[in-house]
N, C-alpha and C. Protein backbone atom coordinates (compact mmCIF):
# COMPACT_ATOMS: atom_id res chain seq x y z
N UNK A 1 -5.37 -48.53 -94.26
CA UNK A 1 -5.12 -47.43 -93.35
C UNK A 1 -3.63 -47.11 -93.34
N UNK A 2 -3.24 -46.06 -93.40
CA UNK A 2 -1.92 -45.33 -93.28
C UNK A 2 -1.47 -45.04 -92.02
N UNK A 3 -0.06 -45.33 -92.07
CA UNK A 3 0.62 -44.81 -90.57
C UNK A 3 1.24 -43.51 -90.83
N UNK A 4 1.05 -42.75 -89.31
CA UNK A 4 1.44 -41.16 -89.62
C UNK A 4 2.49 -41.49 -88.60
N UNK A 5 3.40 -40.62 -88.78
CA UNK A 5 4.93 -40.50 -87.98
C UNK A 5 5.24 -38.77 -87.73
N UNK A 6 6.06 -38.55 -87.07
CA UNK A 6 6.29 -37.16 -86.10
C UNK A 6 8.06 -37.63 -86.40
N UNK A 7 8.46 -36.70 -87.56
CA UNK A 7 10.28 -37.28 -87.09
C UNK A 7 10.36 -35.77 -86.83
N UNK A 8 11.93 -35.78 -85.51
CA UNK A 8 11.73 -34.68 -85.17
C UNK A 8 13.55 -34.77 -85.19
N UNK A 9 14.06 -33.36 -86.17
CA UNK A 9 15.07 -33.75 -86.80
C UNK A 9 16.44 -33.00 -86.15
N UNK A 10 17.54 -33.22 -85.88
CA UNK A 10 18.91 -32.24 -85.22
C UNK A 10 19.67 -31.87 -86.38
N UNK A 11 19.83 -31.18 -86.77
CA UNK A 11 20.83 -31.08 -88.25
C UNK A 11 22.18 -30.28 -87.84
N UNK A 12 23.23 -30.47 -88.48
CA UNK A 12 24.67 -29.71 -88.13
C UNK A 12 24.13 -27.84 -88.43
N UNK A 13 25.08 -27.13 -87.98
CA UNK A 13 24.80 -25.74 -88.15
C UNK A 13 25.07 -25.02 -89.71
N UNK A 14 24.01 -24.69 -90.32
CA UNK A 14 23.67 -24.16 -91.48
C UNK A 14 23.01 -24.99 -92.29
N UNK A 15 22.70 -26.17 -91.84
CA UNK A 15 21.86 -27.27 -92.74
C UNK A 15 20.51 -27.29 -92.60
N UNK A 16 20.15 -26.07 -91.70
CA UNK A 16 18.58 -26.74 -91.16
C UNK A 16 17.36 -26.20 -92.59
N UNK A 17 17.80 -25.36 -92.85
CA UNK A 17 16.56 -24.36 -94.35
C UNK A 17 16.92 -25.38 -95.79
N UNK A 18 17.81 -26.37 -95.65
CA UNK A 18 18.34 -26.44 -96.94
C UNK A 18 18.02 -28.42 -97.10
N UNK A 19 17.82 -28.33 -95.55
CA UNK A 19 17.30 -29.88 -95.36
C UNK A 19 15.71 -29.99 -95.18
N UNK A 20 14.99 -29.33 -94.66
CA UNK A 20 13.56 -28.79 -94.74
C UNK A 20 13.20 -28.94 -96.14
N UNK A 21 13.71 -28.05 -96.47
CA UNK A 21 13.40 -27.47 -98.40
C UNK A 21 13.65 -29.18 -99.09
N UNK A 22 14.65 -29.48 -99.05
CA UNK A 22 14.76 -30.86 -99.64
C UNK A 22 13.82 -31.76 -99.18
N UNK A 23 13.50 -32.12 -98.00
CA UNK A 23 12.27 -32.95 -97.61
C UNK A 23 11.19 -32.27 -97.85
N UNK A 24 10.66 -31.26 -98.24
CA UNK A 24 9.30 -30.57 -98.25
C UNK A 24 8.80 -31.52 -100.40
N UNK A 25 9.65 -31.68 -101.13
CA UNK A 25 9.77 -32.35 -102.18
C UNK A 25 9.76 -34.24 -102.31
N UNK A 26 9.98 -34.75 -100.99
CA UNK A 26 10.25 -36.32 -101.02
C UNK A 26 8.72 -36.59 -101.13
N UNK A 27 8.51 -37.81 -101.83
CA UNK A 27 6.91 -38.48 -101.60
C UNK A 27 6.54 -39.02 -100.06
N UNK A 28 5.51 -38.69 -99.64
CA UNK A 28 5.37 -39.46 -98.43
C UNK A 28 5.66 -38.26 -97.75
N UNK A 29 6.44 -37.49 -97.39
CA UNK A 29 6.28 -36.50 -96.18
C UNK A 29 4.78 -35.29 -96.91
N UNK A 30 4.75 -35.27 -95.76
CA UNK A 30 3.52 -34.28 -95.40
C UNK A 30 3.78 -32.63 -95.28
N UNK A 31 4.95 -32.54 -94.10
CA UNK A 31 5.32 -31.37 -94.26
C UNK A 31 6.72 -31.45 -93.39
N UNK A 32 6.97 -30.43 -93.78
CA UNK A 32 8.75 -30.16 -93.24
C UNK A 32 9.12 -28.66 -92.43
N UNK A 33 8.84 -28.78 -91.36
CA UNK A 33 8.90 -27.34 -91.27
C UNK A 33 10.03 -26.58 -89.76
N UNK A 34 10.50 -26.19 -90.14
CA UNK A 34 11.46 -25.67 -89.06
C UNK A 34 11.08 -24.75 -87.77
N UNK A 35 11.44 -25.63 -86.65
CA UNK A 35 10.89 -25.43 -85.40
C UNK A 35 12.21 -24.73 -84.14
N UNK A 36 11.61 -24.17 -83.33
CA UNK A 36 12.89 -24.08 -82.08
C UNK A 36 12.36 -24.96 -81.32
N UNK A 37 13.43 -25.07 -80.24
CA UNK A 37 14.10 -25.29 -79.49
C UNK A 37 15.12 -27.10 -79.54
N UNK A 38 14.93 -27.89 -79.02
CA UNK A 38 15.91 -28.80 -79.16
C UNK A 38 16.53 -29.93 -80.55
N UNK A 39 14.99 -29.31 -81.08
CA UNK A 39 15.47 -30.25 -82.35
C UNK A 39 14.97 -28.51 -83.80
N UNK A 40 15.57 -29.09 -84.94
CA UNK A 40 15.70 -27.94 -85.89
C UNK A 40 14.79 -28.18 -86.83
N UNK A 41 13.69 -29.14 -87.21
CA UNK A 41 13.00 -29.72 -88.48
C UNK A 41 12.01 -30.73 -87.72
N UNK A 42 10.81 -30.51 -88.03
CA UNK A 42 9.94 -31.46 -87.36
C UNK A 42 8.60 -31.85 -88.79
N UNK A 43 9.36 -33.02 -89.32
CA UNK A 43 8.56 -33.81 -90.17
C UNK A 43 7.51 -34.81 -90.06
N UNK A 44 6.20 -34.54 -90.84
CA UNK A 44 5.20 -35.61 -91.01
C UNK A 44 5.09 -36.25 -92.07
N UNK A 45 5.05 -37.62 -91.49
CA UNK A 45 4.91 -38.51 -92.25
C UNK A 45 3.70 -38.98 -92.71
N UNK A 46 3.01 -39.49 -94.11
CA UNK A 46 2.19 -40.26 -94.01
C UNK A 46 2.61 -41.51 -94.71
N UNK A 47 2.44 -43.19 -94.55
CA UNK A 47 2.88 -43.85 -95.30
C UNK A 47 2.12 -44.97 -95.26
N UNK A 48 2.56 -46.02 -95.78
CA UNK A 48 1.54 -46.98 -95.67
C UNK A 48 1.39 -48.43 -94.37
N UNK A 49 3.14 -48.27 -93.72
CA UNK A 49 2.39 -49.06 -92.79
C UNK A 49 4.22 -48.46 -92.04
N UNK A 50 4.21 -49.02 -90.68
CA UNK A 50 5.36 -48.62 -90.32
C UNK A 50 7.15 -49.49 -90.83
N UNK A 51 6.84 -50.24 -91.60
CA UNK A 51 8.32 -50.49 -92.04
C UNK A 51 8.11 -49.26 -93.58
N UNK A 52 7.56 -49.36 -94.27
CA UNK A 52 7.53 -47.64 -94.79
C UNK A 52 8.43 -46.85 -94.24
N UNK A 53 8.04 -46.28 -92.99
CA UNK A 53 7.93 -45.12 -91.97
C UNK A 53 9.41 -45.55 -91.96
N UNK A 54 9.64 -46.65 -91.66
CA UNK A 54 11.60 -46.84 -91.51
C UNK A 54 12.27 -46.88 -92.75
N UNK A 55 11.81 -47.04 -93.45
CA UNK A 55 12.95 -47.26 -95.26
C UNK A 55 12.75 -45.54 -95.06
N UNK A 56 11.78 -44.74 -95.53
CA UNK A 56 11.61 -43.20 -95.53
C UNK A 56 12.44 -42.60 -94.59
N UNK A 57 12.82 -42.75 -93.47
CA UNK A 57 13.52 -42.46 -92.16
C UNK A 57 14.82 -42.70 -92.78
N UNK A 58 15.14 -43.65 -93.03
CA UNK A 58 16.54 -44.68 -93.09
C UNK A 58 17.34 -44.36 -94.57
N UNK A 59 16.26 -44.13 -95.64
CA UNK A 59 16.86 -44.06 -97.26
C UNK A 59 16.87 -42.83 -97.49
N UNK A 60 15.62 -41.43 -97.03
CA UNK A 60 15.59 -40.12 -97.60
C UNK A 60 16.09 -39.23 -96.54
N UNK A 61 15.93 -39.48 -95.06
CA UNK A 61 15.85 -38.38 -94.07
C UNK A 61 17.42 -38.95 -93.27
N UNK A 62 17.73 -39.73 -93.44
CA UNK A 62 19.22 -40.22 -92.88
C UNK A 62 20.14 -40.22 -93.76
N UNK A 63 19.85 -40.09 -95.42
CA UNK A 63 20.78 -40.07 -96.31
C UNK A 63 21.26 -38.61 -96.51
N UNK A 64 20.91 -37.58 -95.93
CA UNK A 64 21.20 -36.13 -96.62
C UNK A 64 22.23 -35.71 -95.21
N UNK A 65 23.17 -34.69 -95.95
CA UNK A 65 24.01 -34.40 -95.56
C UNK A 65 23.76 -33.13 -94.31
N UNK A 66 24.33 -33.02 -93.22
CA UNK A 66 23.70 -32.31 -92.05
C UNK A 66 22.37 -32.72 -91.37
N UNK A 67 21.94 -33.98 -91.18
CA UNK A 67 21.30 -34.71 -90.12
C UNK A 67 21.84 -35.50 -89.46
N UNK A 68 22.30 -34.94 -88.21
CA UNK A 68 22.97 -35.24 -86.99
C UNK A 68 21.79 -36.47 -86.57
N UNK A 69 20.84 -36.51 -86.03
CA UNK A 69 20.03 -37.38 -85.00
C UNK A 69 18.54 -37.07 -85.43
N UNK A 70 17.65 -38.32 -85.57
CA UNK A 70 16.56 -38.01 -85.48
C UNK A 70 15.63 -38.85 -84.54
N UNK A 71 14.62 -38.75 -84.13
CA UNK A 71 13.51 -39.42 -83.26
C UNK A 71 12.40 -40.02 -83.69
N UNK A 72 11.76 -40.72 -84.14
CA UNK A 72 10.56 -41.06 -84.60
C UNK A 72 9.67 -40.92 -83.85
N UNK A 73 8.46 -40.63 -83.79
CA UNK A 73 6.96 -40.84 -83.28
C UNK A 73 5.85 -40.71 -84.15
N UNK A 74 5.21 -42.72 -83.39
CA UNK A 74 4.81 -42.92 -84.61
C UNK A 74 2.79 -42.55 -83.74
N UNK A 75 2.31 -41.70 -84.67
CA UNK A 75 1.07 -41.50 -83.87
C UNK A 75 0.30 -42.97 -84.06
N UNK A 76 -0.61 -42.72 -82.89
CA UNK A 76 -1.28 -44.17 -82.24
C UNK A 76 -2.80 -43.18 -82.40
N UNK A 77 -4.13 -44.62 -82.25
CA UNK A 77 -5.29 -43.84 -83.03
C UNK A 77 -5.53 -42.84 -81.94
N UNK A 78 -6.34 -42.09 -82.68
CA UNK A 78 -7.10 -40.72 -82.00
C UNK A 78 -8.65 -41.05 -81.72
């Protein structure tokens, strides 16, 4: 069974279309898509268990340039 995650992303000003677009290409995200109001990029994850969910967070979505802050939520069953 796979863990799904909700990162919900702040990026510096002019980074938000160009950091989307780059995560819409990483393995493991689902989708990347640019949202209003407090945060600018709200990514799904699918992966295989939650330390996954943190190397993916930590190596692809914290390494790019103009991501100020992000949040994790990790969905719980339905």
């Amino acid at each position: 069974m796979s863990t799904k995650a909700f990162i919900f992303i702040e990026t510096s000003v002019g980074k938000t279309r160009e950091i989307a677009n780059t995560l819409k290409g990483v393995n493991g995200i689902q989708s990347a898509d640019l949202v209003t109001g407090p945060y600018d990029v709200i990514v799904v994850i699918e992966a295989e268990d939650i330390n996954a969910v943190g190397r993916l967070v930590e190596q692809r979505i914290h390494a790019l340039s103009g991501v100020m802050r992000t949040v994790t939520c990790v969905a719980i069953g339905t």
